[in-house]
Protein backbone atom coordinates (compact mmCIF):
# COMPACT_ATOMS: atom_id res chain seq x y z
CA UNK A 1 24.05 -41.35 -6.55
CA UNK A 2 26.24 -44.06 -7.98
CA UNK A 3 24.68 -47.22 -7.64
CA UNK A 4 25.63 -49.33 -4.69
CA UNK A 5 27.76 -52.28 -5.65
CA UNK A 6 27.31 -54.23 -2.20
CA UNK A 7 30.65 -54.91 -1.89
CA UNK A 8 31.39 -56.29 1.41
CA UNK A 9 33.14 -54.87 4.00
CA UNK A 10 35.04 -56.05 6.78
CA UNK A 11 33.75 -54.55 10.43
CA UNK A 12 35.84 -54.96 13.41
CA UNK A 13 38.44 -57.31 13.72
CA UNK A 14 36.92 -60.51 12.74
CA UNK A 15 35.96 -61.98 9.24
CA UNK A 16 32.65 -60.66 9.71
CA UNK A 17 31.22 -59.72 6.20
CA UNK A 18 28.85 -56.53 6.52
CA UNK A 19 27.47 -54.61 3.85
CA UNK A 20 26.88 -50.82 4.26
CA UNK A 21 23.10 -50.56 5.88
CA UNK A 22 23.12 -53.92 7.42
CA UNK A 23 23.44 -54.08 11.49
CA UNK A 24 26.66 -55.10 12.79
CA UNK A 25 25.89 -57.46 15.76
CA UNK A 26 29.75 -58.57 16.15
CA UNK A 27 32.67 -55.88 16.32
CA UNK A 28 35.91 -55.06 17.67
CA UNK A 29 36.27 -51.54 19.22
CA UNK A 30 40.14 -51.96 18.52
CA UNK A 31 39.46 -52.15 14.89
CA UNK A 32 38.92 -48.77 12.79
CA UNK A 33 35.73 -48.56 11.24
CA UNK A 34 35.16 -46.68 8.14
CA UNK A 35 31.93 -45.89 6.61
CA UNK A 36 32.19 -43.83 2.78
CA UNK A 37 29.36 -42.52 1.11
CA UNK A 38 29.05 -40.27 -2.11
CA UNK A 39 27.16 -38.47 -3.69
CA UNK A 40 26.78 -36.60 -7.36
CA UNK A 41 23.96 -33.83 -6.77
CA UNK A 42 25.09 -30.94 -8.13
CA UNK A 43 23.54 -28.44 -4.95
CA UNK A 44 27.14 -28.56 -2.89
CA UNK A 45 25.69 -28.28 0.57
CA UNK A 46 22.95 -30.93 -0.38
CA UNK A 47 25.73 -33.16 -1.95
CA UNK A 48 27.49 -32.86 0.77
CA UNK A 49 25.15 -33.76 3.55
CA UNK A 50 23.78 -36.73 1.61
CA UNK A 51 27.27 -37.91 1.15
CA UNK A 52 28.09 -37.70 5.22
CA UNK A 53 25.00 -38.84 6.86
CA UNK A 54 25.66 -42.10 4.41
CA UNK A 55 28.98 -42.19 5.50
CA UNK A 56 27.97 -42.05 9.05
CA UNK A 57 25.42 -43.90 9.34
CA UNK A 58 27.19 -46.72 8.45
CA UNK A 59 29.37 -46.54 11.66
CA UNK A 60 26.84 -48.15 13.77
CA UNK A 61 26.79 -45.95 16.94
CA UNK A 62 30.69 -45.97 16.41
CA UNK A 63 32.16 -42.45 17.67
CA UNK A 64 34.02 -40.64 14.36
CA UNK A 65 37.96 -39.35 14.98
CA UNK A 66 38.25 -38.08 11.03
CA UNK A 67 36.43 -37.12 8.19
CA UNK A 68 38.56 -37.00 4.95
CA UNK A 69 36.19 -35.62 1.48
CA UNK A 70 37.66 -35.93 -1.55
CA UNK A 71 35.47 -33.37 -4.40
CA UNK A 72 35.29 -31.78 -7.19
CA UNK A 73 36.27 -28.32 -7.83
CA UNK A 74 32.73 -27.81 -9.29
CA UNK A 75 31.15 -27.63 -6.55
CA UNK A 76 31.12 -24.60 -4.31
CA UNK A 77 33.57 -26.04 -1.58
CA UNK A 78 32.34 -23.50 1.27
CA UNK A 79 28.46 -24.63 1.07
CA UNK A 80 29.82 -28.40 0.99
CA UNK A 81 32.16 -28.61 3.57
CA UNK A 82 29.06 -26.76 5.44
CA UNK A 83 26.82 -29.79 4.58
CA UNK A 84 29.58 -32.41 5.57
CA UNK A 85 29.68 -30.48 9.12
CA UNK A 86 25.67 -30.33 9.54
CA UNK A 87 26.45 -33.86 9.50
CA UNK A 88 29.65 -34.66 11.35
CA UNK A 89 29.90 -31.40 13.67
CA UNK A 90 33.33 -30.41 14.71
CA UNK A 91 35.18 -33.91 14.18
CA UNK A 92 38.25 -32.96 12.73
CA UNK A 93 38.00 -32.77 8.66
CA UNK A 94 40.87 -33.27 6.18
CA UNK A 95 41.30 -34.09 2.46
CA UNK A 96 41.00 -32.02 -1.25
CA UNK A 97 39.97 -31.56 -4.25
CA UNK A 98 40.44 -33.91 -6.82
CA UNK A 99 41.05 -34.73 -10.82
CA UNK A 100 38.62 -37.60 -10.58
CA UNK A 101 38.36 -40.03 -7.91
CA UNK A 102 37.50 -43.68 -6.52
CA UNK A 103 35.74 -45.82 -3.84
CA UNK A 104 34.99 -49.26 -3.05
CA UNK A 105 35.67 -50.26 -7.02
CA UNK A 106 33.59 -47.10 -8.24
CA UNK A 107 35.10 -45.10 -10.43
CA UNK A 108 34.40 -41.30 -10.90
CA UNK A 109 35.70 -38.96 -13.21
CA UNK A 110 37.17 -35.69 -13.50
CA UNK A 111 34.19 -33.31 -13.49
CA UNK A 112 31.48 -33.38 -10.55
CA UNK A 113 30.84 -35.68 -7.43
CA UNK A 114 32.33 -36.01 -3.74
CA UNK A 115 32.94 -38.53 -1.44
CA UNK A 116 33.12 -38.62 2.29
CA UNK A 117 34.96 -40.83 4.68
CA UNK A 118 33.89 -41.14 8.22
CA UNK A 119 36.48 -43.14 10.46
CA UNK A 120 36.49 -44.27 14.13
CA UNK A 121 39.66 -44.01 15.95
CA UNK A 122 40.10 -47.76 16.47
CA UNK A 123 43.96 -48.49 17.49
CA UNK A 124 45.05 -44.85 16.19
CA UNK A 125 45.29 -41.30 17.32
CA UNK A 126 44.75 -38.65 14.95
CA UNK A 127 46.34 -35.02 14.79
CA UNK A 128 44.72 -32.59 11.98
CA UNK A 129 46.68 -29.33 11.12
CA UNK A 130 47.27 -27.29 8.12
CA UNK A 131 49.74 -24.77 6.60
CA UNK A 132 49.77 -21.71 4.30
CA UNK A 133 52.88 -20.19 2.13
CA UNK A 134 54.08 -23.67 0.83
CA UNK A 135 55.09 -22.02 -2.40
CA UNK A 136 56.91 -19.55 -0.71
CA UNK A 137 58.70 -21.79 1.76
CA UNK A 138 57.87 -25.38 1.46
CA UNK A 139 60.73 -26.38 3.90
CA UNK A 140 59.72 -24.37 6.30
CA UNK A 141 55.81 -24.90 5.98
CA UNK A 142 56.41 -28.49 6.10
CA UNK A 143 58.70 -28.54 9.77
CA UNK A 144 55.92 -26.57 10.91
CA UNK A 145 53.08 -28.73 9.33
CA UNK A 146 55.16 -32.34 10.79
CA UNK A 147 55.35 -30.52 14.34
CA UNK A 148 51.82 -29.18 14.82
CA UNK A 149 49.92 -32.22 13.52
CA UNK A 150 52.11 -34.45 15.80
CA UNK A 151 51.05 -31.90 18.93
CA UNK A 152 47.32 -32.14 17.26
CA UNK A 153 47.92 -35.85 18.19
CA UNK A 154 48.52 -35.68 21.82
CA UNK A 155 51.77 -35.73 24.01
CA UNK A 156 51.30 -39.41 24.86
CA UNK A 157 54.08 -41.03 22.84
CA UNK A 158 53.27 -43.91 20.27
CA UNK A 159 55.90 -46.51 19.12
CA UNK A 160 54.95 -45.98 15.34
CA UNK A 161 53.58 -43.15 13.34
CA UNK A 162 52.55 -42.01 9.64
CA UNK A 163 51.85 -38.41 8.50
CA UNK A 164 48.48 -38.40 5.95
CA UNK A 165 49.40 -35.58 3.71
CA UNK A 166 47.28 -33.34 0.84
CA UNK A 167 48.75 -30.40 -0.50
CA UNK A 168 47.73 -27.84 -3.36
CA UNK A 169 48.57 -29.06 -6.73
CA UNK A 170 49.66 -25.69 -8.28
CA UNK A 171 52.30 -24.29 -6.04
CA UNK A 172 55.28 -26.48 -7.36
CA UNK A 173 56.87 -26.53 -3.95
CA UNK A 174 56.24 -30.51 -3.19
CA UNK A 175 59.89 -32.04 -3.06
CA UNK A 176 60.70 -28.67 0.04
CA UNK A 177 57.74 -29.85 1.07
CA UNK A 178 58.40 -33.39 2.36
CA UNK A 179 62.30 -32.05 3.17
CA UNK A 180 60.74 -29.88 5.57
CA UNK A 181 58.85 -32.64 7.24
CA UNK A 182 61.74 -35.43 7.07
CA UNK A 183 64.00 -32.74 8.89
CA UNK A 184 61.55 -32.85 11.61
CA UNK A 185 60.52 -36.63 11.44
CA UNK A 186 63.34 -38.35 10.38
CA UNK A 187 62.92 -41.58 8.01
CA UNK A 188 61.28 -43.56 11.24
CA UNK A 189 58.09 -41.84 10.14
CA UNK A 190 56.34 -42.58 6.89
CA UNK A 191 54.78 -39.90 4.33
CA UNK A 192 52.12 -40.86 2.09
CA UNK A 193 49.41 -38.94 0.31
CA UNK A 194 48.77 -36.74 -2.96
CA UNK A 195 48.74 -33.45 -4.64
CA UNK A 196 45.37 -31.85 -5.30
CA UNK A 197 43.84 -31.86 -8.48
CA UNK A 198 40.77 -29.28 -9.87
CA UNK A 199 39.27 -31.55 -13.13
CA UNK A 200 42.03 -30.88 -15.13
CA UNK A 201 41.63 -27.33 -15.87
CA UNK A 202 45.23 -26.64 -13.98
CA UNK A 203 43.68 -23.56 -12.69
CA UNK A 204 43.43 -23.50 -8.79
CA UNK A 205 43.33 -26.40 -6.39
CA UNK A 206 42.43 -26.34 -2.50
CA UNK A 207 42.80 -28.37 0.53
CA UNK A 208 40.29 -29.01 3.17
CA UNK A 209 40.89 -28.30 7.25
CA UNK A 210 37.50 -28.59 8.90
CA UNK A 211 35.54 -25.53 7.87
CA UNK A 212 38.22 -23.98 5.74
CA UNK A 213 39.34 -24.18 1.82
CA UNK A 214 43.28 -23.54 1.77
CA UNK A 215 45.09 -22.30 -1.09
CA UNK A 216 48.97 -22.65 -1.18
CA UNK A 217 48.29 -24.85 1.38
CA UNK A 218 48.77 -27.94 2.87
CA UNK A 219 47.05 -30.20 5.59
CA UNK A 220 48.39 -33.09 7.51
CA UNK A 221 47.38 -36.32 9.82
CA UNK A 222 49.38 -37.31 12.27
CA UNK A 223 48.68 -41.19 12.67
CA UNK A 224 50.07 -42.50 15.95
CA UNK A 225 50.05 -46.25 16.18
CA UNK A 226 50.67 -49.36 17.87
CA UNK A 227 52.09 -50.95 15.13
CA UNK A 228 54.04 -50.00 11.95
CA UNK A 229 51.88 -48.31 9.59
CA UNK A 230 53.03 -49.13 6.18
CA UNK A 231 53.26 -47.12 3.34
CA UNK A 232 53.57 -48.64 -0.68
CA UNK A 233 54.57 -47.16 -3.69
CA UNK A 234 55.10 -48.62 -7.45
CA UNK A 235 55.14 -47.13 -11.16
CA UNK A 236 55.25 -50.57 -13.00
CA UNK A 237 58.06 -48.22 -14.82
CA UNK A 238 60.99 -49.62 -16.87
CA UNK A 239 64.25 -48.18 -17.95
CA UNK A 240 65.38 -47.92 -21.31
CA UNK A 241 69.79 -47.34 -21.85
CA UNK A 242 72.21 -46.30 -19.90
CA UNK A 243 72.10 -43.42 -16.92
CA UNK A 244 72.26 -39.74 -17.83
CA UNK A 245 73.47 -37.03 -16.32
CA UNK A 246 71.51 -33.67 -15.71
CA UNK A 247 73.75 -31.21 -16.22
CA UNK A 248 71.20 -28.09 -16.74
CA UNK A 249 68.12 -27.60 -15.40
CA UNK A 250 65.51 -24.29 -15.04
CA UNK A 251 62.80 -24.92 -12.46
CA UNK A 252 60.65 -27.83 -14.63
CA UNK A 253 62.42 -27.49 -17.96
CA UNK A 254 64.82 -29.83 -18.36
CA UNK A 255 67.61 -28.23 -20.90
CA UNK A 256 70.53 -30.42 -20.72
CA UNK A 257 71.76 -34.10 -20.27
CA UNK A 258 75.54 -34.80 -19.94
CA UNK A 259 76.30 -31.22 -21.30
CA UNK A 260 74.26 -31.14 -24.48
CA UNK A 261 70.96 -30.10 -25.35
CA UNK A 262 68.63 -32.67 -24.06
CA UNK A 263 66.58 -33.21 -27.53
CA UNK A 264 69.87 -34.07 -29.15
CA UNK A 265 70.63 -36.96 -26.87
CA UNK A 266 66.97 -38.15 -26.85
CA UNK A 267 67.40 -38.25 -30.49
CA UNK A 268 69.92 -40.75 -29.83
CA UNK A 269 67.66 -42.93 -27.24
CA UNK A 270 64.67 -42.42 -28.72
CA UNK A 271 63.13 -43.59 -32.60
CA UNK A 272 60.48 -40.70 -31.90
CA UNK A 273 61.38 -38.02 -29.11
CA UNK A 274 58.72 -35.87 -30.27
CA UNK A 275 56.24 -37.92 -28.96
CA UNK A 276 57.53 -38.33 -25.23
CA UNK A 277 55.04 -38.59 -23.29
CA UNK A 278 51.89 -40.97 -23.94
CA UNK A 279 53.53 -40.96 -27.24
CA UNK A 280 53.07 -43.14 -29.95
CA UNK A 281 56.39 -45.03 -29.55
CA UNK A 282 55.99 -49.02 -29.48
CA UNK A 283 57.53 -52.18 -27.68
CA UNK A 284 56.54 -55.27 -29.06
CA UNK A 285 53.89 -53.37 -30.71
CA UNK A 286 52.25 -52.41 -28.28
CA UNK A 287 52.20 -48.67 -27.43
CA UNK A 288 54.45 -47.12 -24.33
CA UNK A 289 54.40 -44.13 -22.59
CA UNK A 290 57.92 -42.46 -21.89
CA UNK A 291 59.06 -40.10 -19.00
CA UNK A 292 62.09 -39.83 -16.58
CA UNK A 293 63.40 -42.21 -13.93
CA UNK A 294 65.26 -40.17 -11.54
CA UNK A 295 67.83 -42.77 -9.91
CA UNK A 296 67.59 -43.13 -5.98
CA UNK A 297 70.51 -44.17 -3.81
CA UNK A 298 69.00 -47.78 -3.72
CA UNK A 299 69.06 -47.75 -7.29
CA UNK A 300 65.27 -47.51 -7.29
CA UNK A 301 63.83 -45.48 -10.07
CA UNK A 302 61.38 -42.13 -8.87
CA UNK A 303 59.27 -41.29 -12.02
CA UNK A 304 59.36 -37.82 -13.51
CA UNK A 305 56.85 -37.78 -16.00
CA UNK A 306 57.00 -35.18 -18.79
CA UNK A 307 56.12 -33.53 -22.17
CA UNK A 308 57.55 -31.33 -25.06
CA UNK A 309 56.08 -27.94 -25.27
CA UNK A 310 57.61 -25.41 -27.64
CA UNK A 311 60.56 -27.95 -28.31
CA UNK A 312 61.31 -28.18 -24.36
CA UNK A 313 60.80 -30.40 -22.31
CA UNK A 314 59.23 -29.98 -19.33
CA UNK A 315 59.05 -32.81 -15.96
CA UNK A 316 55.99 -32.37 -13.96
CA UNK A 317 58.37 -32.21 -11.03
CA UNK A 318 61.71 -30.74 -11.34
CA UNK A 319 64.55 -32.92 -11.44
CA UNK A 320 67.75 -32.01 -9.16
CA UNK A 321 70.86 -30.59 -11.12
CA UNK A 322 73.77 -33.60 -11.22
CA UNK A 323 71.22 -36.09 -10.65
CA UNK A 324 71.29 -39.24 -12.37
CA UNK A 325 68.48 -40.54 -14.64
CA UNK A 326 67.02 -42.70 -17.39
CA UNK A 327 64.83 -42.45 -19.63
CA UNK A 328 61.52 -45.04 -18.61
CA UNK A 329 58.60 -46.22 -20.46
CA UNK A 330 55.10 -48.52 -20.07
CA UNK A 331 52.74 -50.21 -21.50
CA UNK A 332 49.30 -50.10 -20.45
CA UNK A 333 49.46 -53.70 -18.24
CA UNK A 334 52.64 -52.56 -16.73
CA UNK A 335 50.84 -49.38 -14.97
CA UNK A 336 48.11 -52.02 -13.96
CA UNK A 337 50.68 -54.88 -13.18
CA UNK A 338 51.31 -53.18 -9.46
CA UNK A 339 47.90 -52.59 -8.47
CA UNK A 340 47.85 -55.73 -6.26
CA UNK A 341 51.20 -55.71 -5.58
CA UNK A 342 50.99 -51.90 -3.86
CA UNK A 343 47.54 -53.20 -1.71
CA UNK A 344 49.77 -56.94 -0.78
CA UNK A 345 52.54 -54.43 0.44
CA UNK A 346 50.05 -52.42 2.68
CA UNK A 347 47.84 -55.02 4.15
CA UNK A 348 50.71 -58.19 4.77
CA UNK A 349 49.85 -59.12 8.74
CA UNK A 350 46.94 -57.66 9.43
CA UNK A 351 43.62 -56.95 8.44
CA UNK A 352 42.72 -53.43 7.37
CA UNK A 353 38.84 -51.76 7.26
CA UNK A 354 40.38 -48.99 4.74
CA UNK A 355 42.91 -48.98 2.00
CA UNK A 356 43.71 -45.09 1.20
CA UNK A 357 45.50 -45.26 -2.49
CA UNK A 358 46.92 -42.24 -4.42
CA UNK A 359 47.03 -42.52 -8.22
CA UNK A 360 48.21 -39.55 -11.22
CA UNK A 361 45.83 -38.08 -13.13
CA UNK A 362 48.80 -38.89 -15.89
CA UNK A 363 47.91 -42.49 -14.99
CA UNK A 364 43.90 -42.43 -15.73
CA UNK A 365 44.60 -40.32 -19.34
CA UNK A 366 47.30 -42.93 -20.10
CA UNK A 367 45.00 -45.98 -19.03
CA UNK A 368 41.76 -44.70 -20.75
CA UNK A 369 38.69 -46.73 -20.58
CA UNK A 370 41.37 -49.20 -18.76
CA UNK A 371 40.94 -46.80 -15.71
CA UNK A 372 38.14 -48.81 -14.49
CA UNK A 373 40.23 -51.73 -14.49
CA UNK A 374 42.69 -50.15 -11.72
CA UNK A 375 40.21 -49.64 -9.54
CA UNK A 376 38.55 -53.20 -10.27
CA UNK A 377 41.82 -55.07 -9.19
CA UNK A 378 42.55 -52.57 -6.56
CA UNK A 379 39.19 -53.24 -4.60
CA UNK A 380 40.10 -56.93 -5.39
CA UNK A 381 43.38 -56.88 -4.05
CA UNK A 382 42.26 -55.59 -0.83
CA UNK A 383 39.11 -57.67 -0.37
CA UNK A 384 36.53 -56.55 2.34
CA UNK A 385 37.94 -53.38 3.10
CA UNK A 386 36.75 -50.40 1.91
CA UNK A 387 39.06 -48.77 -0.96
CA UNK A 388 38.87 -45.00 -1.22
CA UNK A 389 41.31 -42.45 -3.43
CA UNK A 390 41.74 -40.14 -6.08
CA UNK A 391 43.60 -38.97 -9.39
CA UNK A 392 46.70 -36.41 -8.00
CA UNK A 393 48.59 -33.92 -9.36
CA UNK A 394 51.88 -35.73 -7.76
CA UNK A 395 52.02 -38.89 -5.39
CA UNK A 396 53.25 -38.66 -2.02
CA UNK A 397 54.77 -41.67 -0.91
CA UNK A 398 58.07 -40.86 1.60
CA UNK A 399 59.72 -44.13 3.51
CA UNK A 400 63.48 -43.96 4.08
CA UNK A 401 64.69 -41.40 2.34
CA UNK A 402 64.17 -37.53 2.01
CA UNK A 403 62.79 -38.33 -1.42
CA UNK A 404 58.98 -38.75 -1.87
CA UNK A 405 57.37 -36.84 -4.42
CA UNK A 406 56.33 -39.72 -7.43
CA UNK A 407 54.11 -39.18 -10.40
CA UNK A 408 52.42 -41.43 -12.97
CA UNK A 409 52.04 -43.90 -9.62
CA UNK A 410 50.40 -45.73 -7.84
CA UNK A 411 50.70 -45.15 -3.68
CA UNK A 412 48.77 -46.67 -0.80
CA UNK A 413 48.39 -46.70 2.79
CA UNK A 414 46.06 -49.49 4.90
CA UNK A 415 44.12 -48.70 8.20
């Protein structure tokens, strides 16, 4: 088990400083409580029974709404989502597997361990449902995904709203994915989440929905609310020149920009193209990473990060044909820069219990032993509440436009 860093938590709605174990005499049943435990034991059921009854027990008596476990694809996912469940019965269960994860400033990485989230309902409503065939039809799967996990929720209508979304990492259909849902929620509703990772090995990933382990799947929380639920999203990214255009394109290979061979202009942008990605390239001497910035209509840059295999170069998510981009790069302290600034974003007026945050995978290899780090200043940023997330294959992170699929970011939601 890792070490418990008796970080205090907020309870309830006051300033009340708890830490997980301790009774809470004072608390607000309008306030979500969250209680996380983890565990590393390597028998899955065991790991994931330890991890839930410390989860739970920290809720006091407090009823759970939602379970969310984030794992590891090393363990066997049936026989731990069976321990979670010995543990939390049939409260509805969400979340995925993971390239590494984090919680309350405790970094774990790629490679083993699993931690569980128990929440109470406090001011929200929750609706749980999942969808197969999202590599088939990711439109479609997604309308379906945006209508039954706002049913899941209840008919009584709720001013605001938020859909919690996790989604396999391999099928490549992420972009239809969130189109689907924004043709059926419209840009009042906010999209945040992450693509599932498996440890790197970029073999299979899965998503959870109570008992079962999804592939080509996706699963979705509706999160009805009283107030706006506010979802944050920054890269710490910066362009370099002047807007390209792409002018061919074959699913992730990018082949063209402005009608020439796309290495032949980067030669032009670029001292060292060969080394695009976590490349060797400097600023200042200090070393940069380099990827895409796919322009938005606000003139906001979504980040397409990418590498050179065989002499092509491929985005991790494909980038629409006639869209407009730039070439971006960071340093180390930009991608750390945002941290607080994402957490400020998605905790300004109130007073949170949980701070959900999505980070790439692309974002831990380019940090390094800096990885720590982010997850230091993100617990800081969001004081005594709990901080729980994990390293994605792709950042969901869907405000007011169809847009919403990010990588090498940073993404956040607060409850």
């Amino acid at each position: 088990m890792a070490q418990d860093r008796r970080i205090p938590r907020r309870v309830g709605g006051t300033a009340d400083i708890h830490f997980p174990g301790e009774p809470a005499d004072k608390r607000t049943v309008s306030q979500l409580q969250a209680g996380v435990g983890a565990s590393d034991l390597t028998e899955s059921r065991a790991a994931g029974r330890t991890a839930a009854r410390s989860a739970t027990v920290q809720l006091d008596g407090g009823r759970p709404a939602l379970v969310l476990v984030l794992a590891s694809v090393a363990h066997d996912l049936g026989e731990l989502l069976a321990g979670i469940r010995e543990v939390t019965g049939d409260t509805p269960l969400t979340g995925c597997t993971t390239s590494g994860h984090f919680y309350d400033g405790v970094l774990v990485h790629p490679g083993g361990g699993v931690v569980v989230v128990v929440m109470t309902a406090g001011p929200y409503r929750f609706g749980v449902a999942s969808v197969t065939g999202i590599g088939a039809d990711g439109a479609g799967a997604g309308s379906l995904l945006a209508r039954q996990a706002r049913a899941a929720a209840g008919e009584e209508p709720s001013p605001h709203a938020c859909l919690l979304l996790f989604a396999d990492g391999m099928c490549g259909a992420h972009q239809p994915l969130i189109g689907g849902i924004y043709r059926v929620v419209g840009a009042g509703v906010p999209v945040v989440g992450g693509a599932a990772g498996d440890d790197q090995a970029l073999t299979r990933t899965c998503v959870f929905h109570d008992d079962q382990v999804l592939d080509d799947a996706a699963v979705g929380v509706w999160i009805a609310s009283e107030r706006p639920v506010v979802v944050a999203a920054r890269h710490g990214w910066q362009a370099d020149g002047a807007p390209l255009l792409v002018t061919k394109v074959e699913g992730t290979v990018l082949a063209e920009l402005g009608g020439r061979p796309v290495m032949e202009v980067l030669r032009e942008h670029l001292p060292t193209p060969d080394d695009f990605l976590l490349g060797t390239g400097e600023r200042g001497g200090v070393s940069i990473a380099r990827g895409f910035g796919l322009i938005e209509p606000d003139g906001s840059l979504l980040v397409r990060g990418a590498h050179i295999e065989d002499g092509t170069i491929h985005t991790f998510e494909s980038l629409p044909l006639y869209a407009a981009v730039q070439v971006v790069s960071c340093t180390k302290e930009d991608v750390l820069a945002v941290t607080g600034e994402v957490v400020e974003i998605v905790t300004a007026g109130h007073e949170p219990s949980l701070v959900l945050a999505f980070s790439c995978i692309a974002r831990l290899e380019l940090l390094g032993e800096q990885a720590v780090e982010e997850i230091g200043r993100l617990q800081e940023a969001a004081g005594s509440a709990r901080t729980v997330g994990f390293y994605t294959y792709g950042e969901f992170a869907r405000t007011t436009s169809v847009s919403g699929v990010h990588n090498v970011t940073l993404a956040a939601v607060a409850l």
